[in-house]
Structure formats: structure tokens, C-alpha cells
C-alpha atoms as a PDB file:
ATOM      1  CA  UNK A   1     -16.703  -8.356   4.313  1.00  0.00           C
ATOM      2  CA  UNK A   2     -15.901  -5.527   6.462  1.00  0.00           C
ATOM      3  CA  UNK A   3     -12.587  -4.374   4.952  1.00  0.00           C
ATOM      4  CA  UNK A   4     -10.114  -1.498   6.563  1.00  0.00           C
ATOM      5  CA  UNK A   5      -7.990   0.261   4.819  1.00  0.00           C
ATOM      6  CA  UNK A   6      -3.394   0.352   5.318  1.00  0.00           C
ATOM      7  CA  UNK A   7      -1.608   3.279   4.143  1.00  0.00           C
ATOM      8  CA  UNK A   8       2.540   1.918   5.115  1.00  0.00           C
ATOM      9  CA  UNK A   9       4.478   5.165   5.344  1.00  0.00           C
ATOM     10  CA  UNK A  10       7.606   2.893   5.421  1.00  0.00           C
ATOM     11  CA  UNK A  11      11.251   3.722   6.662  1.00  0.00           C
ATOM     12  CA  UNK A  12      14.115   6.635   6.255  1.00  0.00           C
ATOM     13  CA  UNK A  13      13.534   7.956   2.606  1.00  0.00           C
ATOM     14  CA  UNK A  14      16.995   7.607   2.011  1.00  0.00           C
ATOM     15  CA  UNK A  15      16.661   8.707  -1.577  1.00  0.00           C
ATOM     16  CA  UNK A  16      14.188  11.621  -1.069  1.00  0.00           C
ATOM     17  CA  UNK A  17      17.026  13.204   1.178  1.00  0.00           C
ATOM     18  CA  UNK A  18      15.181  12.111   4.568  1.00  0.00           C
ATOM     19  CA  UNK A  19      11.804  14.299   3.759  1.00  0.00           C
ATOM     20  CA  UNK A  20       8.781  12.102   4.197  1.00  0.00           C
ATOM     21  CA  UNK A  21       6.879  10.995   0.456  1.00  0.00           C
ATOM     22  CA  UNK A  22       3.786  10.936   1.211  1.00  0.00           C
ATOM     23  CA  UNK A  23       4.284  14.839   1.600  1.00  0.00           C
ATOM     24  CA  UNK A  24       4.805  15.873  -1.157  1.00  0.00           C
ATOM     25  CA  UNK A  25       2.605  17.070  -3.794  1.00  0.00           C
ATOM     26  CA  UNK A  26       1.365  15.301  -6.847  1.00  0.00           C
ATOM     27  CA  UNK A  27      -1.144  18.262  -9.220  1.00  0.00           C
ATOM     28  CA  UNK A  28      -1.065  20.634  -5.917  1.00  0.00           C
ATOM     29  CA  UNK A  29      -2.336  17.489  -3.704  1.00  0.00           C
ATOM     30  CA  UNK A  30      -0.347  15.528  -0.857  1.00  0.00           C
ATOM     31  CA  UNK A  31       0.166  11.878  -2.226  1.00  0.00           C
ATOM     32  CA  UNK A  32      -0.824  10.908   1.505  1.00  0.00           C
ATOM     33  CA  UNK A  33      -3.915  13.057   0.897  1.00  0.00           C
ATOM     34  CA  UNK A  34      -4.673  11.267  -2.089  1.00  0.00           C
ATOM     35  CA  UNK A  35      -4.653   7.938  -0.921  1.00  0.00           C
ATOM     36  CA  UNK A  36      -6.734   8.675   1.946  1.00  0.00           C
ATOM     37  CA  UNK A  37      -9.430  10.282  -0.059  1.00  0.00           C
ATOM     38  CA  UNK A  38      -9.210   6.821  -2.146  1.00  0.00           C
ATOM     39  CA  UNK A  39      -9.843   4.751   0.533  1.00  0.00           C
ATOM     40  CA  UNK A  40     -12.722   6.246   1.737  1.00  0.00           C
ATOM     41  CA  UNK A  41     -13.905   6.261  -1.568  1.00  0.00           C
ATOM     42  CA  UNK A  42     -13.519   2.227  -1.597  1.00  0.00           C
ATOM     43  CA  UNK A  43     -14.372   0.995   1.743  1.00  0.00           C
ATOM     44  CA  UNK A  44     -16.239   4.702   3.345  1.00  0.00           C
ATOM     45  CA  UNK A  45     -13.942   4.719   6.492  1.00  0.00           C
ATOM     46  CA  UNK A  46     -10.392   6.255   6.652  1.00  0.00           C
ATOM     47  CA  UNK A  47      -7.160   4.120   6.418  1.00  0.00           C
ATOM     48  CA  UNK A  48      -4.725   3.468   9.371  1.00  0.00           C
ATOM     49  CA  UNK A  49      -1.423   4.814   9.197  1.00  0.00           C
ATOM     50  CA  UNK A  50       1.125   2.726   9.822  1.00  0.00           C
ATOM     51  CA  UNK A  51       4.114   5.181  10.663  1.00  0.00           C
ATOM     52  CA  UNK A  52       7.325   5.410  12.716  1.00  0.00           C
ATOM     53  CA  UNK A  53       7.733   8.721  12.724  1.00  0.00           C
ATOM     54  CA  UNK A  54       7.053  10.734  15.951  1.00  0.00           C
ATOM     55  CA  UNK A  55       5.687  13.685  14.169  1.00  0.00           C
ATOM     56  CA  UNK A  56       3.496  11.302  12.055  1.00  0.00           C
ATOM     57  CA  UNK A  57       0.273  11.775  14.108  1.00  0.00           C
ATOM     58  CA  UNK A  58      -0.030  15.225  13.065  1.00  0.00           C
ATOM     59  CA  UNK A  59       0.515  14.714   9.246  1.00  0.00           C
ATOM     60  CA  UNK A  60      -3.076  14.592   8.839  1.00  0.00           C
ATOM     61  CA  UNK A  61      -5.433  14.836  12.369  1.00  0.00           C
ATOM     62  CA  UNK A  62      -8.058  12.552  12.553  1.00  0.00           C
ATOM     63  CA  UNK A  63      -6.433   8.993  10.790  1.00  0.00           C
ATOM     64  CA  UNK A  64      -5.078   6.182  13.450  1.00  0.00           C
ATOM     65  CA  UNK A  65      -1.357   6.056  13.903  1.00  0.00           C
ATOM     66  CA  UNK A  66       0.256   2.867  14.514  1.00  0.00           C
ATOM     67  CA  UNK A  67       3.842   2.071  14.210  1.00  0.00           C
ATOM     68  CA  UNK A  68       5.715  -0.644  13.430  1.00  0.00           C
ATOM     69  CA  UNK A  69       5.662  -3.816  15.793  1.00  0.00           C
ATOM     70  CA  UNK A  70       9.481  -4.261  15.790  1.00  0.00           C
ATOM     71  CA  UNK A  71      12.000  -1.857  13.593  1.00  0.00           C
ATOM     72  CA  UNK A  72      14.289  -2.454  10.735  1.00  0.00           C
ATOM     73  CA  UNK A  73      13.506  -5.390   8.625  1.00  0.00           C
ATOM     74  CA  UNK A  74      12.045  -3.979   6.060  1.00  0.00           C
ATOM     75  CA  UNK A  75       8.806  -3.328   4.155  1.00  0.00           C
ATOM     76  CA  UNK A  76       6.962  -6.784   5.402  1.00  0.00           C
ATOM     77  CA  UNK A  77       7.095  -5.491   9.029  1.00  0.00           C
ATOM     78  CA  UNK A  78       4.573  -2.554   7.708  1.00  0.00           C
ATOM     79  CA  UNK A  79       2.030  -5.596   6.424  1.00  0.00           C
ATOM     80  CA  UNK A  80       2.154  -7.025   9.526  1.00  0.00           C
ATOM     81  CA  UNK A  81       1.686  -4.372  11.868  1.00  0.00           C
ATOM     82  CA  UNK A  82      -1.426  -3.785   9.695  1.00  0.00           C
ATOM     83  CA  UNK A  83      -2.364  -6.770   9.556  1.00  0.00           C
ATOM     84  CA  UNK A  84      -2.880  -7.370  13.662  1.00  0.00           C
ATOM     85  CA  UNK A  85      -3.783  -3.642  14.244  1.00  0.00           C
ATOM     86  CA  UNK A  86      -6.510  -3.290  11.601  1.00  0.00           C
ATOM     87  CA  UNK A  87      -7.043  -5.935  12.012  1.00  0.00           C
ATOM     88  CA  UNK A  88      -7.198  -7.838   8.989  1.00  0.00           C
ATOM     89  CA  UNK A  89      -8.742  -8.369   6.617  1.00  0.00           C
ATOM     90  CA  UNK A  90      -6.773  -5.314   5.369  1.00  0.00           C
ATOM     91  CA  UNK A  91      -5.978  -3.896   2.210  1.00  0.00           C
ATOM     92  CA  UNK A  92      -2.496  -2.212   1.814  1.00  0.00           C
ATOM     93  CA  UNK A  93      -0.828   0.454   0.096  1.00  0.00           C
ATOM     94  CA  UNK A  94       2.652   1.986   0.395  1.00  0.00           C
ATOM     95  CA  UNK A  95       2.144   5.429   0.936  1.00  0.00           C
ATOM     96  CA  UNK A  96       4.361   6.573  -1.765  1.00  0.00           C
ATOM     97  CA  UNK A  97       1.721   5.342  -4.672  1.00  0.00           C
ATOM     98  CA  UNK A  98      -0.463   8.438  -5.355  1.00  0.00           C
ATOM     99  CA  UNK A  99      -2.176   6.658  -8.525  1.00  0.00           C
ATOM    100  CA  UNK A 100      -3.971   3.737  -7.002  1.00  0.00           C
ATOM    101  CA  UNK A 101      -8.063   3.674  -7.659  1.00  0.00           C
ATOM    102  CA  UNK A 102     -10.490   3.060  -5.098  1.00  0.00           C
ATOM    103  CA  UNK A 103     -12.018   0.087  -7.279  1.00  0.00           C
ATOM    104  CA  UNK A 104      -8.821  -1.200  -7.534  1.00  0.00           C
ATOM    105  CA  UNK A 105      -8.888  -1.347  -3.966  1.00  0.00           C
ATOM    106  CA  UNK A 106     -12.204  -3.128  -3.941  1.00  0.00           C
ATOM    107  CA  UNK A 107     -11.339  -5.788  -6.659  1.00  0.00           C
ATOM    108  CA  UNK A 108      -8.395  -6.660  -4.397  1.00  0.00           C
ATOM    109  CA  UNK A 109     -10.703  -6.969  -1.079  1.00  0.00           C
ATOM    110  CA  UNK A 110     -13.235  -9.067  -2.823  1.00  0.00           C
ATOM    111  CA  UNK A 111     -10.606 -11.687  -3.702  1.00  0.00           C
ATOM    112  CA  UNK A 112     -10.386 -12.520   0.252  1.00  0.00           C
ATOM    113  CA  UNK A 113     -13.316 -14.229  -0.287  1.00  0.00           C
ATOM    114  CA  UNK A 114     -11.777 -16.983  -1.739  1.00  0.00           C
ATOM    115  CA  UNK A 115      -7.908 -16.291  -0.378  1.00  0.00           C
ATOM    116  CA  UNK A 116      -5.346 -15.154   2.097  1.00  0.00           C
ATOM    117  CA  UNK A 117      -4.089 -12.508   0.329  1.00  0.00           C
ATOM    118  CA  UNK A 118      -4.498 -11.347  -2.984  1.00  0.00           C
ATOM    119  CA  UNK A 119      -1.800  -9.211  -5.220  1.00  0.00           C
ATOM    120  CA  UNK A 120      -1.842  -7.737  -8.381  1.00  0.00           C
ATOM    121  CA  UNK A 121       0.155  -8.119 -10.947  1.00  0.00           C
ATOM    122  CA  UNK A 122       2.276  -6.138 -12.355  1.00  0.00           C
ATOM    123  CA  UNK A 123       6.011  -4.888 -14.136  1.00  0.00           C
ATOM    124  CA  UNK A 124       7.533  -4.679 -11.318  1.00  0.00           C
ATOM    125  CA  UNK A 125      10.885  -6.530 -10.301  1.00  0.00           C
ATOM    126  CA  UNK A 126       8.426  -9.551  -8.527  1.00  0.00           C
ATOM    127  CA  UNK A 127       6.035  -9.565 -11.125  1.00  0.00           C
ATOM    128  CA  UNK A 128       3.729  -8.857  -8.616  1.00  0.00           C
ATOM    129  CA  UNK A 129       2.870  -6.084  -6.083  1.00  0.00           C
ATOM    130  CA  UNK A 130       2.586  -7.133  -2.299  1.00  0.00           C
ATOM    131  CA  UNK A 131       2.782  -3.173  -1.033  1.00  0.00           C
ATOM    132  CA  UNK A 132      -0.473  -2.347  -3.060  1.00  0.00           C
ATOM    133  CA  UNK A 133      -2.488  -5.663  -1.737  1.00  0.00           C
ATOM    134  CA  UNK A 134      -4.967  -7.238   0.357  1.00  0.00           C
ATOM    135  CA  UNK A 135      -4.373  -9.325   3.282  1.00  0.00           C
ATOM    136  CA  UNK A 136      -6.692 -11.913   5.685  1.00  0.00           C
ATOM    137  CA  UNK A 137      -6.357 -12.745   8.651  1.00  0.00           C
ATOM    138  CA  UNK A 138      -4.595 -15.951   8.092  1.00  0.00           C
ATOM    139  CA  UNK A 139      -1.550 -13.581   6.570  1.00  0.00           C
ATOM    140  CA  UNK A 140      -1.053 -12.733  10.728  1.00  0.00           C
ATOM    141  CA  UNK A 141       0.821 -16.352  11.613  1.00  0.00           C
ATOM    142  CA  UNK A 142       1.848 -16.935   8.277  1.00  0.00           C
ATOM    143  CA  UNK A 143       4.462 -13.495   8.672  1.00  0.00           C
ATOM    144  CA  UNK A 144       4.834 -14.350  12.286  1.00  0.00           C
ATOM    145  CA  UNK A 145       6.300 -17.892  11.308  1.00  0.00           C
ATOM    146  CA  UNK A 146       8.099 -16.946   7.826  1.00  0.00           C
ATOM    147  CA  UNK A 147       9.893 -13.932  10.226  1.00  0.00           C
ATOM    148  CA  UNK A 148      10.137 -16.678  13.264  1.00  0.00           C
ATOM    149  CA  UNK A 149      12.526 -18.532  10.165  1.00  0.00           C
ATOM    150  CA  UNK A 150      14.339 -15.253   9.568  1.00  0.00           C
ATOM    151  CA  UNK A 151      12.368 -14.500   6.027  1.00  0.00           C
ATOM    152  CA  UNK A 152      11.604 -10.763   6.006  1.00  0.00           C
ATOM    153  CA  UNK A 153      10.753 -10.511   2.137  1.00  0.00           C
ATOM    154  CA  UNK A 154       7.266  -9.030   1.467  1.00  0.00           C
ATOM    155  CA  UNK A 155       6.683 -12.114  -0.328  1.00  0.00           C
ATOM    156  CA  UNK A 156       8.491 -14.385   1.694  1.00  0.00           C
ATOM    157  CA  UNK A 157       5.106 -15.718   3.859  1.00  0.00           C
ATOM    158  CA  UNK A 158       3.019 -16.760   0.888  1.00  0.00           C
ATOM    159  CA  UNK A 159       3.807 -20.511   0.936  1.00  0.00           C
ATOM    160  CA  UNK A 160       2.146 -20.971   4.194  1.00  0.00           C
ATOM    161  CA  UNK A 161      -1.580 -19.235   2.729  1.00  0.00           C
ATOM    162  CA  UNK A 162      -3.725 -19.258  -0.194  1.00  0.00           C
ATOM    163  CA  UNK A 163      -2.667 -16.578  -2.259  1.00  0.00           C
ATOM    164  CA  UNK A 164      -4.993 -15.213  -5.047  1.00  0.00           C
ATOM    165  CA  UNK A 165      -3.777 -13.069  -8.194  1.00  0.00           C
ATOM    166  CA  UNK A 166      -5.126 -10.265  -9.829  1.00  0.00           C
ATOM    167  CA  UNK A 167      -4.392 -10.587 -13.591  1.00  0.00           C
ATOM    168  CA  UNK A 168      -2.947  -7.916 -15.734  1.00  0.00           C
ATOM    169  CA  UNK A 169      -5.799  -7.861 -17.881  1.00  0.00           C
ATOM    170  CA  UNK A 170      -8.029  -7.277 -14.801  1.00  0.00           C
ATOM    171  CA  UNK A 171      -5.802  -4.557 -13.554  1.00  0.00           C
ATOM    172  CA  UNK A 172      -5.815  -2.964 -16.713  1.00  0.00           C
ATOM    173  CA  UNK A 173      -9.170  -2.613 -16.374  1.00  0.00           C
ATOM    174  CA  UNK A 174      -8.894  -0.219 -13.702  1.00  0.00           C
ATOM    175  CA  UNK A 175      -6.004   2.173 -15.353  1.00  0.00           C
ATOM    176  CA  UNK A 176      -2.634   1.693 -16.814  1.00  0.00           C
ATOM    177  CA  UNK A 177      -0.640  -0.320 -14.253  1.00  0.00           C
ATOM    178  CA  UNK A 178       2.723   1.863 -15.101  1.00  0.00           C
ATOM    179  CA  UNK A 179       0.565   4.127 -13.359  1.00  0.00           C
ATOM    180  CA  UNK A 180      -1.690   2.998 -10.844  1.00  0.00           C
ATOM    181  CA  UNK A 181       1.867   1.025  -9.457  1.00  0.00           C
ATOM    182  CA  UNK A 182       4.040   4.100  -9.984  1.00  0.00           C
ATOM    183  CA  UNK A 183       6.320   4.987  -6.729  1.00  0.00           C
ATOM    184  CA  UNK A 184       7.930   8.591  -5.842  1.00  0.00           C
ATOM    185  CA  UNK A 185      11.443   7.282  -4.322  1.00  0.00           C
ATOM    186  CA  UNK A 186      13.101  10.312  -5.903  1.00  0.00           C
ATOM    187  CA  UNK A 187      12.991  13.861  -6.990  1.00  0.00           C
ATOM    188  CA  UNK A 188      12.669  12.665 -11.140  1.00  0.00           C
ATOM    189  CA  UNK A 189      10.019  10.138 -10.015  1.00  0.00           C
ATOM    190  CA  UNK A 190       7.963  12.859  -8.479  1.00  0.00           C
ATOM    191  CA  UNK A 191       8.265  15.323 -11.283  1.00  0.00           C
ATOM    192  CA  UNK A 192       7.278  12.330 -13.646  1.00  0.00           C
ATOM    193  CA  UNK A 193       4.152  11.898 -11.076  1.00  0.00           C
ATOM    194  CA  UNK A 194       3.305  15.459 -11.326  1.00  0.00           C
ATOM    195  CA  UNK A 195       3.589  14.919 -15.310  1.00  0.00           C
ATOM    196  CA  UNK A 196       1.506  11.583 -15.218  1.00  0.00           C
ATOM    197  CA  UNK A 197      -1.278  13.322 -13.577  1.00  0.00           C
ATOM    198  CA  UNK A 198      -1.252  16.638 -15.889  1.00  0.00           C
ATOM    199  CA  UNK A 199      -1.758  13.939 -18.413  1.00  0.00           C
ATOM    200  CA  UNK A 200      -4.521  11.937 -16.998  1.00  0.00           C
ATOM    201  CA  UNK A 201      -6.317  15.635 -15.785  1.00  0.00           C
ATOM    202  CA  UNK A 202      -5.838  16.993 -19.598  1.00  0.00           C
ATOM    203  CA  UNK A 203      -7.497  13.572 -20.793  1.00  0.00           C
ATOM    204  CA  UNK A 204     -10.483  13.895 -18.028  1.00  0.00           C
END
């Protein structure tokens, strides 16, 4: 299955005083930096960017910038806009994760071979993760018609596809998912980022 890669560099960072995440640096390295080197790791080609901001193509020369199909309704936008310009099937990752593995990434893909989508699970507040996932190309109408009904949650499409789920226990086979899932929204997450990965380097 020829799989591309999503990196969704999202809205305003309202909480991160307007400066884009993916910026900043996790153990010397730009999170957005990161991610792209893990995505060519997993599928040998570089991600799309899916970005709104004008300044965006020149945060790193050489990716695909595409922005968002329509503005301001949230995070599920980003999925679809890489969904129809990757196009799908697509594996996605909000580009304020710097602790997502390539064969994470993989395991995720290879689930579209019997699915629409596949997510991870996880602790997060849904139980599952839909901004570190992998989409088909069935997701396309199924956001189209859940948005068409004026549902913009991330999740809000997945009665209309075959989802598939990637177990704990099988994500905990590719790292702790407290950190593979961890987020930088603020200035305390990102120190506790650059303190995760001094602890993961030290155990190396």
C-alpha cells in the first residue's frame, strides 16, 4: 500500500502565546524536524504539511504545503485536507507530537488493509487518538457528509466507515504511550518534553 505521510500544523497556538509548536525544540531538535525525519523513516518519502500559515512554506524548504480546505472548525478540517490532498490513504500526526515512532506509523498504515481508518488507543480524553492516525480513502465522503450535518469532531465521521483499533498492548509495544501521545500546548509541556527525551537519550 503506497502510504503518504500528514504532519497537521493546526490553528492559532493560543496557549504557546501565538509562536508556532512545531518550532520549538525538543533535546536541541525542532519537533517539526523530528517528525519529518520519522516519516521518512516509516514510509521513505517526506510528509505533507498541512499549514495555514503564510510563512509556513519556508519552515522547512523542500516538504509540500497545503492549507486547510475551509478555516475555523477545528482539528478535523486538518484530516481532511490531508486526506484529498495526499491523497489518502494517509497517515496523520499533529505536529505538536515530537515522540511518535516511525513503526508506530507503519502498524497504523497496515491496519488500512482491513479498515477506513485506524486509531490508537490511548489515555487521552477520547480514549483514543484520531490526530496521530491513519486514514483511507473512504474517510474523504465520510468527513464531507458528517461536516455536510454540521459534525466537526475529529471523531465525529467514524459511524459512516470501518474503523480499526490499535490496542494498548500493541501500542505499548512501540514505547510508552504517555509518551509517544505526549503534546507541547504550553511552555511546562515543552520543558516536560525536553525532560522526557533527556530520559529516553540517558536510557539509549
Amino acid at each position: 500500500m503506497d502510504v503518504r505521510g500528514a504532519i497537521l500544523a493546526g490553528g492559532p497556538a493560543t496557549r504557546f502565546e501565538g509562536r508556532p509548536k512545531g518550532l520549538e525544540l525538543v533535546g536541541g531538535v525542532r519537533i517539526l524536524d523530528r517528525l519529518v525525519a520519522t516519516f521518512e523513516a516509516a514510509f521513505g518519502a517526506p510528509p505533507l504539511l498541512v499549514a495555514n500559515a503564510p510563512e509556513a512554506s519556508g519552515w522547512r524548504p523542500g516538504l509540500r504545503v497545503v492549507a486547510d480546505i475551509m478555516a475555523g472548525s477545528g482539528p478535523v478540517i486538518g484530516l481532511y485536507s490531508a486526506v484529498l490532498a495526499a491523497p489518502a490513504p494517509v497517515v496523520c500526526v499533529a505536529w505538536d507530537m515530537p515522540f511518535v515512532t516511525a513503526p508506530l506509523l507503519r502498524a497504523l498504515a497496515q491496519e488500512l488493509s482491513g479498515a477506513d481508518a485506524c486509531l490508537p488507543e490511548s489515555g487521552g480524553p477520547r480514549g483514543l487518538e484520531p490526530l496521530c492516525a491513519a486514514y483511507g480513502p473512504a474517510a474523504g465522503p465520510a468527513i464531507a457528509a458528517a461536516l455536510a450535518a454540521g459534525d466537526f469532531r475529529a471523531v465525529g465521521f467514524h459511524d459512516r466507515i470501518k474503523v480499526g483499533i490499535l490496542s494498548s498492548e500493541r501500542v505499548r509495544t512501540f514505547g510508552d504511550p504517555a509518551a509517544l501521545f505526549f503534546n507541547v500546548n504550553t511552555a511546562d509541556d515543552l520543558a516536560e518534553a525536553d525532560r522526557l527525551w533527556r530520559t529516553h537519550a540517558s536510557s539509549r
